[in-house]
N, C-alpha and C. Protein backbone atom coordinates (compact mmCIF):
# COMPACT_ATOMS: atom_id res chain seq x y z
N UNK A 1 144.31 74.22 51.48
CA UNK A 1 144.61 74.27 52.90
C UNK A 1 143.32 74.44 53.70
N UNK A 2 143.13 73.51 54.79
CA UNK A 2 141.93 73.66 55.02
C UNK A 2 142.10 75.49 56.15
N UNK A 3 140.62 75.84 56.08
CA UNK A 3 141.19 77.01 57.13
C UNK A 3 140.08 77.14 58.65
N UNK A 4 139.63 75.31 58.72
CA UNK A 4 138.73 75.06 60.09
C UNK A 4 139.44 73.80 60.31
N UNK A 5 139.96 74.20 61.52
CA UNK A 5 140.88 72.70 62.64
C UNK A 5 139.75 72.10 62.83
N UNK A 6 139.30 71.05 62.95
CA UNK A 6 138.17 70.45 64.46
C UNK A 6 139.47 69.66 64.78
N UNK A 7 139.34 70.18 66.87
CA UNK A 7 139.72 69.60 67.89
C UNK A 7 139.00 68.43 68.47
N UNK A 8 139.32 67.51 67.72
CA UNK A 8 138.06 66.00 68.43
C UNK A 8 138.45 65.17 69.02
N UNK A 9 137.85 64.96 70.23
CA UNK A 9 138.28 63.97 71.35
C UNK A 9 137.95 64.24 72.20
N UNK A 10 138.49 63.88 73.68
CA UNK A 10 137.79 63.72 74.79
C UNK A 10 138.57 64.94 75.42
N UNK A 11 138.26 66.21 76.68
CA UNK A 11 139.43 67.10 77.23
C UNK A 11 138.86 67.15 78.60
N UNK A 12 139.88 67.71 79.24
CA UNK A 12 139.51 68.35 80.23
C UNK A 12 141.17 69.03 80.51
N UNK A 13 140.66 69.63 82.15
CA UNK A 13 141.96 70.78 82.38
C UNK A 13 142.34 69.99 83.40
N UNK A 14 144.04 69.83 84.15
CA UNK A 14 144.41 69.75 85.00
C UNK A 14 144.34 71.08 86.14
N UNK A 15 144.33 71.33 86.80
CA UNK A 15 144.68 72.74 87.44
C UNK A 15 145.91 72.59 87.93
N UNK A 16 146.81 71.34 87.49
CA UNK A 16 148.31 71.71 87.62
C UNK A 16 149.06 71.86 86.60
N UNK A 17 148.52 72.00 85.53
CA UNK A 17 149.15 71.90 84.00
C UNK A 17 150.27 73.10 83.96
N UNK A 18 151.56 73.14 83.62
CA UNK A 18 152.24 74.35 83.39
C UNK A 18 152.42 74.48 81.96
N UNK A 19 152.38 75.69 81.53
CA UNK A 19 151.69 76.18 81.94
C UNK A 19 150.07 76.25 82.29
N UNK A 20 149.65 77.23 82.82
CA UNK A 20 148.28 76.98 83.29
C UNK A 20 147.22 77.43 82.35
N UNK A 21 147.64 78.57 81.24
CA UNK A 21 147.04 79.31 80.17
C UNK A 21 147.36 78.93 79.06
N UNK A 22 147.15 79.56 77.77
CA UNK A 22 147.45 79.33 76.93
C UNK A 22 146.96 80.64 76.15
N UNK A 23 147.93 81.17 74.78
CA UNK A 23 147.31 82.05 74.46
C UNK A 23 147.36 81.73 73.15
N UNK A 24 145.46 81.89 72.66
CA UNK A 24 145.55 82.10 71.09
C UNK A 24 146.23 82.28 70.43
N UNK A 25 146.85 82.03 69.11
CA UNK A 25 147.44 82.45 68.08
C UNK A 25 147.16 83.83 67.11
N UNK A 26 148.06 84.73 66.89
CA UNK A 26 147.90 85.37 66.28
C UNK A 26 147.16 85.26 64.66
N UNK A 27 146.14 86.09 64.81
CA UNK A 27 145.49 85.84 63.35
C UNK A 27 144.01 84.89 63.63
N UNK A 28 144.26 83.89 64.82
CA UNK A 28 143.68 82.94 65.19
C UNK A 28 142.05 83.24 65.77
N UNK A 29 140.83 82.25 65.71
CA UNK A 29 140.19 82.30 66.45
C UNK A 29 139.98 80.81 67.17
N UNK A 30 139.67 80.58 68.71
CA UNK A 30 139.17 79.06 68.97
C UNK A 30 137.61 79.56 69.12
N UNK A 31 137.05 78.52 68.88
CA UNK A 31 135.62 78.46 69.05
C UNK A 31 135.59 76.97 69.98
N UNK A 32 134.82 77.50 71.16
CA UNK A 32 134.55 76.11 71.97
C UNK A 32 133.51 75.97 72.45
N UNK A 33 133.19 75.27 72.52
CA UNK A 33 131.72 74.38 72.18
C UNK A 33 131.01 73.95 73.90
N UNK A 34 131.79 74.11 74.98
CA UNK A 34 131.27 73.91 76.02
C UNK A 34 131.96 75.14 77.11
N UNK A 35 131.24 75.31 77.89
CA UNK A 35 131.93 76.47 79.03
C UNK A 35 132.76 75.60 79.94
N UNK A 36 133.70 76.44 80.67
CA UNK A 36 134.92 76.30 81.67
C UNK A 36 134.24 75.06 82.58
N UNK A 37 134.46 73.87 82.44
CA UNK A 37 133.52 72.97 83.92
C UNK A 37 132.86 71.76 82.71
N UNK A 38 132.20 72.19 81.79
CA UNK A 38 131.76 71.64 81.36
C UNK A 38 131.74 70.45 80.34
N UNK A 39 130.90 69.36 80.37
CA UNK A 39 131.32 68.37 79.49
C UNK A 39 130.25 68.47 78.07
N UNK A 40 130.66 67.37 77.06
CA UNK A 40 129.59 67.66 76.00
C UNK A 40 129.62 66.07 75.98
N UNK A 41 128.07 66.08 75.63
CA UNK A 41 127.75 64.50 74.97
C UNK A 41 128.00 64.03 74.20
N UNK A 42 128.48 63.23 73.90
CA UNK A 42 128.68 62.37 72.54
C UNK A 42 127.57 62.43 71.00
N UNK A 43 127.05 62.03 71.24
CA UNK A 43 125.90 62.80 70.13
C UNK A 43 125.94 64.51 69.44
N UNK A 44 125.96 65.19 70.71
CA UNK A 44 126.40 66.25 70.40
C UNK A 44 127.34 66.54 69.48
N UNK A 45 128.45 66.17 70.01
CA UNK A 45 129.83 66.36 69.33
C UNK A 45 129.93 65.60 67.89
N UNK A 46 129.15 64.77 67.65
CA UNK A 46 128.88 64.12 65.90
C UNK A 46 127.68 65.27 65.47
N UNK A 47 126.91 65.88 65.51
CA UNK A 47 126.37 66.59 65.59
C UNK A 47 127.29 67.75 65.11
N UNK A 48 127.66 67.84 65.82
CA UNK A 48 128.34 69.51 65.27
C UNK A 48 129.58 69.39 64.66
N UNK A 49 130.16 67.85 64.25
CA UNK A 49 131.42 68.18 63.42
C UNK A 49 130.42 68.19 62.28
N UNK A 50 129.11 67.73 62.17
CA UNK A 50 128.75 67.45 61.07
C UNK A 50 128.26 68.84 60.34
N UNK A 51 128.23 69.35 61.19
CA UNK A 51 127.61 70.95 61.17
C UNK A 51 128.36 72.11 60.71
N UNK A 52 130.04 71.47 61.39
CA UNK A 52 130.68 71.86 60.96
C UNK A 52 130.89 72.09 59.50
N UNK A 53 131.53 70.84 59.04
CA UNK A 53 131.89 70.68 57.33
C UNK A 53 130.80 70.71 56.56
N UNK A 54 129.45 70.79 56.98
CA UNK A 54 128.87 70.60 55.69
C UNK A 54 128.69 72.69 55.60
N UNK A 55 128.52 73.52 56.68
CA UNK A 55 128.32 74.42 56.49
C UNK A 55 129.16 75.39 56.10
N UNK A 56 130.80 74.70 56.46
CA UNK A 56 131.88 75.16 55.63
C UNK A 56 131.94 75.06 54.64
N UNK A 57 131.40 74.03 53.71
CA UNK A 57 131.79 73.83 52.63
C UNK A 57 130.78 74.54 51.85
N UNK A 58 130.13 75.06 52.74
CA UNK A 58 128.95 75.73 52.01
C UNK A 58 129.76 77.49 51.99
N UNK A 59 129.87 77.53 52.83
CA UNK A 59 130.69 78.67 52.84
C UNK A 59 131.57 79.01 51.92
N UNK A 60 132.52 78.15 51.77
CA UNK A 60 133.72 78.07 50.95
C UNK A 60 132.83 78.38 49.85
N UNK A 61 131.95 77.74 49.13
CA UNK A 61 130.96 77.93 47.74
C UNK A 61 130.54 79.36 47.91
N UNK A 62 130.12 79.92 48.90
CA UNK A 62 130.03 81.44 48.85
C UNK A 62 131.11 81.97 48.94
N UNK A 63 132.28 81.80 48.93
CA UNK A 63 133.42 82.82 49.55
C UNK A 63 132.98 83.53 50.57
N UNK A 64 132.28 82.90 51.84
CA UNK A 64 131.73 83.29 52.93
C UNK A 64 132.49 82.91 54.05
N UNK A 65 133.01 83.77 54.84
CA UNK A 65 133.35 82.86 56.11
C UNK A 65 132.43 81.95 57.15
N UNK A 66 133.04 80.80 57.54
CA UNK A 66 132.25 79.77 58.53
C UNK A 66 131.43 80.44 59.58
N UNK A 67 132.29 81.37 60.16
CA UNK A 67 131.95 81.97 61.20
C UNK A 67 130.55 83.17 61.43
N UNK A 68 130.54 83.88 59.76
CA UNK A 68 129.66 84.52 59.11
C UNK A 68 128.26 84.08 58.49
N UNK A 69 128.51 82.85 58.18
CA UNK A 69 127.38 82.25 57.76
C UNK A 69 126.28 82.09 58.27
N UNK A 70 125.32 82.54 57.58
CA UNK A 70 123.87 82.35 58.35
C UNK A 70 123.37 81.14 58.88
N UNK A 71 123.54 80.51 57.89
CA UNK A 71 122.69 78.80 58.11
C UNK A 71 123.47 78.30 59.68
N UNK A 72 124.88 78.50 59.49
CA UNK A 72 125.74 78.09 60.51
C UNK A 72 125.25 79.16 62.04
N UNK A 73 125.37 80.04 61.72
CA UNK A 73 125.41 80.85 62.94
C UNK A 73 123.55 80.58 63.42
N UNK A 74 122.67 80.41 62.67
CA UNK A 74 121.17 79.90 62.86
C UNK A 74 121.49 78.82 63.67
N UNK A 75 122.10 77.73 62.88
CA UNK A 75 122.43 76.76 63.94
C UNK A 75 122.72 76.24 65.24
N UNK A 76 124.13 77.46 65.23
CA UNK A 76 124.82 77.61 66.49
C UNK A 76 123.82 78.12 67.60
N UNK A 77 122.91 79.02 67.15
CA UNK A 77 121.66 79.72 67.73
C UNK A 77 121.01 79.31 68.70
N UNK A 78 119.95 78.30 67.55
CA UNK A 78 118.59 77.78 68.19
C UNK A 78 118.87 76.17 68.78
N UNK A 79 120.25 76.12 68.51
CA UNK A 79 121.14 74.35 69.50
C UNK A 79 121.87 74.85 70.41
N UNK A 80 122.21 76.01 70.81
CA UNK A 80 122.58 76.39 71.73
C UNK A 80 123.96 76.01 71.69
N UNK A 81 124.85 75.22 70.70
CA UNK A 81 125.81 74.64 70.68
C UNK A 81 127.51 75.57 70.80
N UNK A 82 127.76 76.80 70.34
CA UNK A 82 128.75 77.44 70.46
C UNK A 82 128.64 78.34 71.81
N UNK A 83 129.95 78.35 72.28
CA UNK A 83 129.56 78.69 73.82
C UNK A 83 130.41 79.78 73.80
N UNK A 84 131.51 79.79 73.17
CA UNK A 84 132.41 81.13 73.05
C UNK A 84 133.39 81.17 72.50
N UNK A 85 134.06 82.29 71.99
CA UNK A 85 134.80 82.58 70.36
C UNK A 85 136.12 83.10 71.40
N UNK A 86 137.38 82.68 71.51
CA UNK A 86 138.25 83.60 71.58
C UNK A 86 138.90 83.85 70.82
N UNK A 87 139.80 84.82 70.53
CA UNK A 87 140.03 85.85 69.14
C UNK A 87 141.91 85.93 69.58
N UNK A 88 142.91 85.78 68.38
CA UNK A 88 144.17 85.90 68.51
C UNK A 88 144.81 87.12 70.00
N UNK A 89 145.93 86.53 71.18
CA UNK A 89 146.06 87.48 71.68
C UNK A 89 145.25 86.79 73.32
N UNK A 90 143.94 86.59 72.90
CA UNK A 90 143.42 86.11 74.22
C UNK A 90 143.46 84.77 75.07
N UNK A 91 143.75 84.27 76.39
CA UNK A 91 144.69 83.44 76.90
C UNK A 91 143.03 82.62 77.22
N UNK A 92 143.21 81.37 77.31
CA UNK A 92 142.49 80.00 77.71
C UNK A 92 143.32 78.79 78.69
N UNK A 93 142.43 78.30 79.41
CA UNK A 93 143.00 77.12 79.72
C UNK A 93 143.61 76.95 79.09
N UNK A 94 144.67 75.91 79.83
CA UNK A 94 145.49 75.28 78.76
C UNK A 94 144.80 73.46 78.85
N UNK A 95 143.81 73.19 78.25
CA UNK A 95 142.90 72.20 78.12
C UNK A 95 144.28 70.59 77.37
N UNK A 96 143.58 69.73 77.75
CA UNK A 96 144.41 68.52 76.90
C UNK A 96 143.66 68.10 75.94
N UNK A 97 143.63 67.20 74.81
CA UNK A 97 142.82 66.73 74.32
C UNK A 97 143.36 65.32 74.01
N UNK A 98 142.52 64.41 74.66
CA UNK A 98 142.61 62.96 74.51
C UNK A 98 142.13 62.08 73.65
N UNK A 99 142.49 61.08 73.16
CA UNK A 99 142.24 60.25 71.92
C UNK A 99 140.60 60.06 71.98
N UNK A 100 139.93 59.85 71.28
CA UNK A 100 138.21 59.74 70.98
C UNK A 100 137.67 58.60 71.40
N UNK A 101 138.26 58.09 72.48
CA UNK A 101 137.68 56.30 72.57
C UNK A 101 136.59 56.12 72.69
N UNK A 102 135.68 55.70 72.40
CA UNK A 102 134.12 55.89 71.98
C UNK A 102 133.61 56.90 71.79
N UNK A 103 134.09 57.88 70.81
CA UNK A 103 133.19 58.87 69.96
C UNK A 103 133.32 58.67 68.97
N UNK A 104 131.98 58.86 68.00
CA UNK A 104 132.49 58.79 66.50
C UNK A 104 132.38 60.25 66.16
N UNK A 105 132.71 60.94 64.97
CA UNK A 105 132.34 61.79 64.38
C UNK A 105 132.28 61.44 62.32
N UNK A 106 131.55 62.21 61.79
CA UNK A 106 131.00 61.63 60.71
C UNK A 106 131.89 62.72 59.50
N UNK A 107 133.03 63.04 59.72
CA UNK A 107 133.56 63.80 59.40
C UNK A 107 135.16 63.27 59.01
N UNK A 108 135.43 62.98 57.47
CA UNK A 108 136.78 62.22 57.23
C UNK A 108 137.85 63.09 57.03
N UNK A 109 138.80 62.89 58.10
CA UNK A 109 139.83 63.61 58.52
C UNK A 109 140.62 64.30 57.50
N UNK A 110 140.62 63.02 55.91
CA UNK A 110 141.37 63.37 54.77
C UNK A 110 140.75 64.17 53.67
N UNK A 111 139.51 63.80 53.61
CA UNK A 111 138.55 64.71 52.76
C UNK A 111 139.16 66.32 53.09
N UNK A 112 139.65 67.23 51.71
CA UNK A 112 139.78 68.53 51.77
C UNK A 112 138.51 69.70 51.16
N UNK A 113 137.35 68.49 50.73
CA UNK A 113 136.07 69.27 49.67
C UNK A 113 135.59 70.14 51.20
N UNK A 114 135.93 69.78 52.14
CA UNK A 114 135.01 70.88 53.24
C UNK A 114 135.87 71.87 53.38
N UNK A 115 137.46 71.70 53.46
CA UNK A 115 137.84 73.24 54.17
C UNK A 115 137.97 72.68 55.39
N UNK A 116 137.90 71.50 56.12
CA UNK A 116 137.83 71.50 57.51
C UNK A 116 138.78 70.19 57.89
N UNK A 117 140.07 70.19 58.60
CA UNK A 117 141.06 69.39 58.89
C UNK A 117 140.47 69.10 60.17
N UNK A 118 140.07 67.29 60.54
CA UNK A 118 140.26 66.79 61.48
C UNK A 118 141.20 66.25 62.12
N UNK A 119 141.39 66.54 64.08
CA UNK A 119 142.07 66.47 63.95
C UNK A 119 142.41 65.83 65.23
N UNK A 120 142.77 64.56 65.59
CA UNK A 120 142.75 63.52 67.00
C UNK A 120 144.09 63.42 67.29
N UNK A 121 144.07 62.80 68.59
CA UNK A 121 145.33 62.33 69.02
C UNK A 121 145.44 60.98 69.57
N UNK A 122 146.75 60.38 69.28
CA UNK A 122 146.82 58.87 69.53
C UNK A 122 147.47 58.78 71.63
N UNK A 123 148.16 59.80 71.83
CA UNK A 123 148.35 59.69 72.77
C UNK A 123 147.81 59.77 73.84
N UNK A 124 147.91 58.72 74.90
CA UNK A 124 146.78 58.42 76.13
C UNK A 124 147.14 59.27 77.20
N UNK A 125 148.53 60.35 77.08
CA UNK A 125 148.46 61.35 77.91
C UNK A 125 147.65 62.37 77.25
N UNK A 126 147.27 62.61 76.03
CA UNK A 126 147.04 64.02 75.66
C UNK A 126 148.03 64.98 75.48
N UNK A 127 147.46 65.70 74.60
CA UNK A 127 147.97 67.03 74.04
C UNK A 127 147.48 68.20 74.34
N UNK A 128 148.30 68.84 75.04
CA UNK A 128 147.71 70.27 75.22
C UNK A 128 147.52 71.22 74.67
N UNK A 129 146.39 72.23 74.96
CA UNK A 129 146.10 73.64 73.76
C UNK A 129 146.85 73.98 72.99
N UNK A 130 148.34 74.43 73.77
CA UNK A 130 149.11 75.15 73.91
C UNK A 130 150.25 74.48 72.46
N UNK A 131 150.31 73.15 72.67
CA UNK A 131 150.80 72.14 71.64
C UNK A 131 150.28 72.22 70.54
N UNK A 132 148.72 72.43 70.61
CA UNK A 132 147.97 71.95 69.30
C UNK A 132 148.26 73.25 68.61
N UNK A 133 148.17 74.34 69.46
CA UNK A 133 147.99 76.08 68.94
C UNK A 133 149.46 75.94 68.23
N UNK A 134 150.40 75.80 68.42
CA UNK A 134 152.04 75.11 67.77
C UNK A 134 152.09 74.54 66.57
N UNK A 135 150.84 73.31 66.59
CA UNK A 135 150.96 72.75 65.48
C UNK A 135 149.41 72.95 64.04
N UNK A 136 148.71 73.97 64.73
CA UNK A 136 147.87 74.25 64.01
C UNK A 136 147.61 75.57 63.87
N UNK A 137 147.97 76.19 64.13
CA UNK A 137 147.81 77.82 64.78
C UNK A 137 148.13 78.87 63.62
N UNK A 138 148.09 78.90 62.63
CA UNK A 138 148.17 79.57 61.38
C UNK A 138 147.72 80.55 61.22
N UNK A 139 147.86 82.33 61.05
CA UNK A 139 146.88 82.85 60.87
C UNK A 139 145.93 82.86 60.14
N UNK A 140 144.58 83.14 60.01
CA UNK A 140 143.64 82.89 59.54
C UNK A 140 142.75 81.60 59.70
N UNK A 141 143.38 81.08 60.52
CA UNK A 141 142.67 79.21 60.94
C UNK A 141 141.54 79.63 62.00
N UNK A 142 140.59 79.20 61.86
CA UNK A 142 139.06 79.04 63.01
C UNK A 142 139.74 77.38 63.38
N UNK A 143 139.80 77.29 64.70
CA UNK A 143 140.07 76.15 65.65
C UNK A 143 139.24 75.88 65.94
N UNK A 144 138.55 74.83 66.01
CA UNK A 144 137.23 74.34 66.88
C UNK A 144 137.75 73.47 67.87
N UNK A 145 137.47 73.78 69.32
CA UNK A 145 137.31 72.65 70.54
C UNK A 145 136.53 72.24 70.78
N UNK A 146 135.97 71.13 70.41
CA UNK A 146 134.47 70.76 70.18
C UNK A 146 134.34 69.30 71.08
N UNK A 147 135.96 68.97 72.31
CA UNK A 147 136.36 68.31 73.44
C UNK A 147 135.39 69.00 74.66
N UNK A 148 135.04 68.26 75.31
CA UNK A 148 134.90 68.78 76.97
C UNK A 148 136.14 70.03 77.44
N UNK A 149 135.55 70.37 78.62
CA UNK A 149 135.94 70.85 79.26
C UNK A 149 136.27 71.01 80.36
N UNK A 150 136.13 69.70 81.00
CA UNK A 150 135.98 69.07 82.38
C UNK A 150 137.28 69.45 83.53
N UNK A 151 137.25 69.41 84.53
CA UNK A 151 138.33 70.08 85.29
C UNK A 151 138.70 68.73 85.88
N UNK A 152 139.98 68.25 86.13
CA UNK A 152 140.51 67.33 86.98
C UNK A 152 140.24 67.22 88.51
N UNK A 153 139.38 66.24 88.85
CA UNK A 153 139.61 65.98 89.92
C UNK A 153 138.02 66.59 90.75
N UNK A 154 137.27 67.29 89.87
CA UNK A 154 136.11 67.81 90.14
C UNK A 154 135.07 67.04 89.80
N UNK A 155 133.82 67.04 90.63
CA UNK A 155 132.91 66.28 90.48
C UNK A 155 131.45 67.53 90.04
N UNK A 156 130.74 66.59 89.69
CA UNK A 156 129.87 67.07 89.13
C UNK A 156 129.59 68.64 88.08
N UNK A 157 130.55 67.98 86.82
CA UNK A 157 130.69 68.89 85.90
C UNK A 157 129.09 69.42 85.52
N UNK A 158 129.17 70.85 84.94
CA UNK A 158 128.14 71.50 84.54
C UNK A 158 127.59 70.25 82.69
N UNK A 159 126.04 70.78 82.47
CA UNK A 159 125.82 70.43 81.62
C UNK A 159 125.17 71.52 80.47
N UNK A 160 125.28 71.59 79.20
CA UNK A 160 124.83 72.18 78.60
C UNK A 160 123.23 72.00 77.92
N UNK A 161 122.36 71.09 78.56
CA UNK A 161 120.96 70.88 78.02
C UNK A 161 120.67 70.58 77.09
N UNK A 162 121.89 70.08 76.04
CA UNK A 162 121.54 69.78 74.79
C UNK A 162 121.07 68.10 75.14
N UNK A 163 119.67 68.12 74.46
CA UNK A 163 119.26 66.79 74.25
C UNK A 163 118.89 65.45 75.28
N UNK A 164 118.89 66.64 76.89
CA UNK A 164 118.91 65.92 77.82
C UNK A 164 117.42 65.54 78.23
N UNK A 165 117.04 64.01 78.91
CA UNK A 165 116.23 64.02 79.41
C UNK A 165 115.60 64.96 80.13
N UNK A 166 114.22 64.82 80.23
CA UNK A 166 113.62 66.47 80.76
C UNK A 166 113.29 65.84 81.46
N UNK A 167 113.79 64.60 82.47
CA UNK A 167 113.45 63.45 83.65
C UNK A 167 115.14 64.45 84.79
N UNK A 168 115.97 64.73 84.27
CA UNK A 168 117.25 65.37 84.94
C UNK A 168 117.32 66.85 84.88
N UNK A 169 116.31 67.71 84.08
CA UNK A 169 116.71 69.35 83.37
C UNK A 169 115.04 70.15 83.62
N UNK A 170 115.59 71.13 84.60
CA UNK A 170 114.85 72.28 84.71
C UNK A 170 114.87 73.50 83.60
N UNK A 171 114.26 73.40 82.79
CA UNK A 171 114.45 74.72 82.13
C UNK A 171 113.55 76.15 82.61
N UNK A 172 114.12 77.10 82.57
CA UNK A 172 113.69 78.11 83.32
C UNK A 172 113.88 79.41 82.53
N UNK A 173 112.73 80.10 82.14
CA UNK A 173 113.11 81.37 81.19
C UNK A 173 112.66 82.82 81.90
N UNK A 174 113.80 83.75 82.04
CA UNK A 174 113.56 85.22 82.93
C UNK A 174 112.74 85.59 82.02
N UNK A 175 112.19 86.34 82.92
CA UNK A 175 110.37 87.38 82.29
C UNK A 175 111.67 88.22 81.11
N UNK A 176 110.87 88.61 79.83
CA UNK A 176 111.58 89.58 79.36
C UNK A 176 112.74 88.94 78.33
N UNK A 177 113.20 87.75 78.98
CA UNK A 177 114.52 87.33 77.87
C UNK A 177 114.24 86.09 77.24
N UNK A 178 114.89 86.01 75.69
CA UNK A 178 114.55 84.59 75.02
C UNK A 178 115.72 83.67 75.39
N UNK A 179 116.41 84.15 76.61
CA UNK A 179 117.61 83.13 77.11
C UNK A 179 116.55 81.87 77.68
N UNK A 180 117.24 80.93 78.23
CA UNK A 180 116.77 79.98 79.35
C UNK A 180 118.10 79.27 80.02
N UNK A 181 117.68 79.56 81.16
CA UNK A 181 118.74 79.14 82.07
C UNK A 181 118.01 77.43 82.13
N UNK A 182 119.18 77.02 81.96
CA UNK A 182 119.08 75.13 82.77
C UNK A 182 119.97 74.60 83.83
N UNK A 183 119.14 73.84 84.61
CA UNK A 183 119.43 73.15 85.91
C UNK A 183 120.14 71.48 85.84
N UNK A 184 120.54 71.00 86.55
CA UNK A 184 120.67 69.77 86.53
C UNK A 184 119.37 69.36 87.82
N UNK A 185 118.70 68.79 87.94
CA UNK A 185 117.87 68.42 88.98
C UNK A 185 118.68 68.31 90.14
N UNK A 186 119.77 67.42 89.51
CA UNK A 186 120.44 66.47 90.50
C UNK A 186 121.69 67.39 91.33
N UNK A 187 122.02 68.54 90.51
CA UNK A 187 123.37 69.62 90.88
C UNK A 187 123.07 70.60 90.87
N UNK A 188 122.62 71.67 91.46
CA UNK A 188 121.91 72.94 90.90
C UNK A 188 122.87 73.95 91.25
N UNK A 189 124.54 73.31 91.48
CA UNK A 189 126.33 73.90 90.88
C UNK A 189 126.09 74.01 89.80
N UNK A 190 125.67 73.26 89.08
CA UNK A 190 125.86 73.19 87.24
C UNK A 190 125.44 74.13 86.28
N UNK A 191 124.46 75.22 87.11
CA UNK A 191 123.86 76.50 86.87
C UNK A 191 124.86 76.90 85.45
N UNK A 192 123.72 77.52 84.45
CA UNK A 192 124.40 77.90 82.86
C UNK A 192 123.81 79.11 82.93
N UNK A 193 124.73 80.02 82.50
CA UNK A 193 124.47 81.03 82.21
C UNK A 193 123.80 80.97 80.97
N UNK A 194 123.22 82.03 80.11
CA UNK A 194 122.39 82.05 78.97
C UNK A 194 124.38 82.46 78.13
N UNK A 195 123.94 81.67 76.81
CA UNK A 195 125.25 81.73 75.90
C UNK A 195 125.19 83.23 74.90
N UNK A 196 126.44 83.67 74.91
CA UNK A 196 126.06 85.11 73.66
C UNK A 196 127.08 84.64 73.24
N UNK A 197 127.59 83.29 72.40
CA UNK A 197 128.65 83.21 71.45
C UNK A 197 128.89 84.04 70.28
N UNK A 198 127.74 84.68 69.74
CA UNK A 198 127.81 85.14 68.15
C UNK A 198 127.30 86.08 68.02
């Protein structure tokens, strides 16, 4: 049984969705990969399913959890890529997740040697959190949303600096901290807080 979902595809939130929340599963953690607003690049997101399964499966060989793992959590680190863990009990958007139409990820859905069930949707309305948490929500399952996070109807979503031209991205580091805040040149709404996922 695998015991890591990846959520892959394209998301964002309606702000009329009913409901409007959604709450974790008991036992459950989601891990999501971009903040409230925000979108992720495509590259990215092959990137970190890949990051995913190979470091699970490394895990699994330790009887280590994913979430525990060094190599993984190093990762998550110095890519800046995990943005925040919610834990069984705690409520989220209730996000959709839409079919992958031009994303790849390098990660075969049927393969069980990782521990890690991929996991898309064919429908062009989407599926919501709240649905997926229904049909995947097991205790002991790590969920990955590793979809956007984009809000309906809003313009100029935040970006996370991964891998962006340094022709569009201010990076900016406070005296004192190894955070760095990044800018969009072009939106300076898009303001990121420094990430403490782990």
């Amino acid at each position: 049984m695998a015991n890591v979902v990846l959520l892959f595809g394209h998301g964002s939130f309606d702000p009329k969705e009913t409901p409007a929340k959604a709450t974790v599963p008991t036992g459950c953690k989601l891990c999501l990969f971009a903040r409230h607003g925000e979108e992720v690049s495509g590259e990215r997101m092959t990137d970190v399913s890949y990051y995913i399964s190979h470091f699970n499966k490394a895990a699994m060989a330790e009887q280590a959890d994913l979430l525990g793992h060094a190599k993984f959590v190093e990762e998550m680190k110095s890519g800046r890529h995990l943005r925040r863990i919610k834990v069984g009990g705690e409520q989220v958007h209730n996000y959709r997740l839409f079919p992958p139409i031009g994303l790849q990820t390098n990660l075969d859905g049927e393969k069980s040697d990782t521990g890690v069930k991929l996991v898309m949707v064919d429908e062009a309305e989407g599926i919501t959190l709240q649905q997926l948490f229904q049909l995947y929500g097991k205790p002991g399952r790590v969920l990955m949303w590793l979809a956007c996070r984009a809000i309906d109807g809003q313009d100029g979503h935040g970006v996370d600096g991964y891998n962006l031209p340094k022709s569009i991205t201010t990076l900016e580091r406070r005296e004192g901290s190894g955070t760095a805040n990044v800018y969009r040149r072009d939106n300076e709404a898009s303001y990121l807080k420094p990430a403490n996922a782990l």
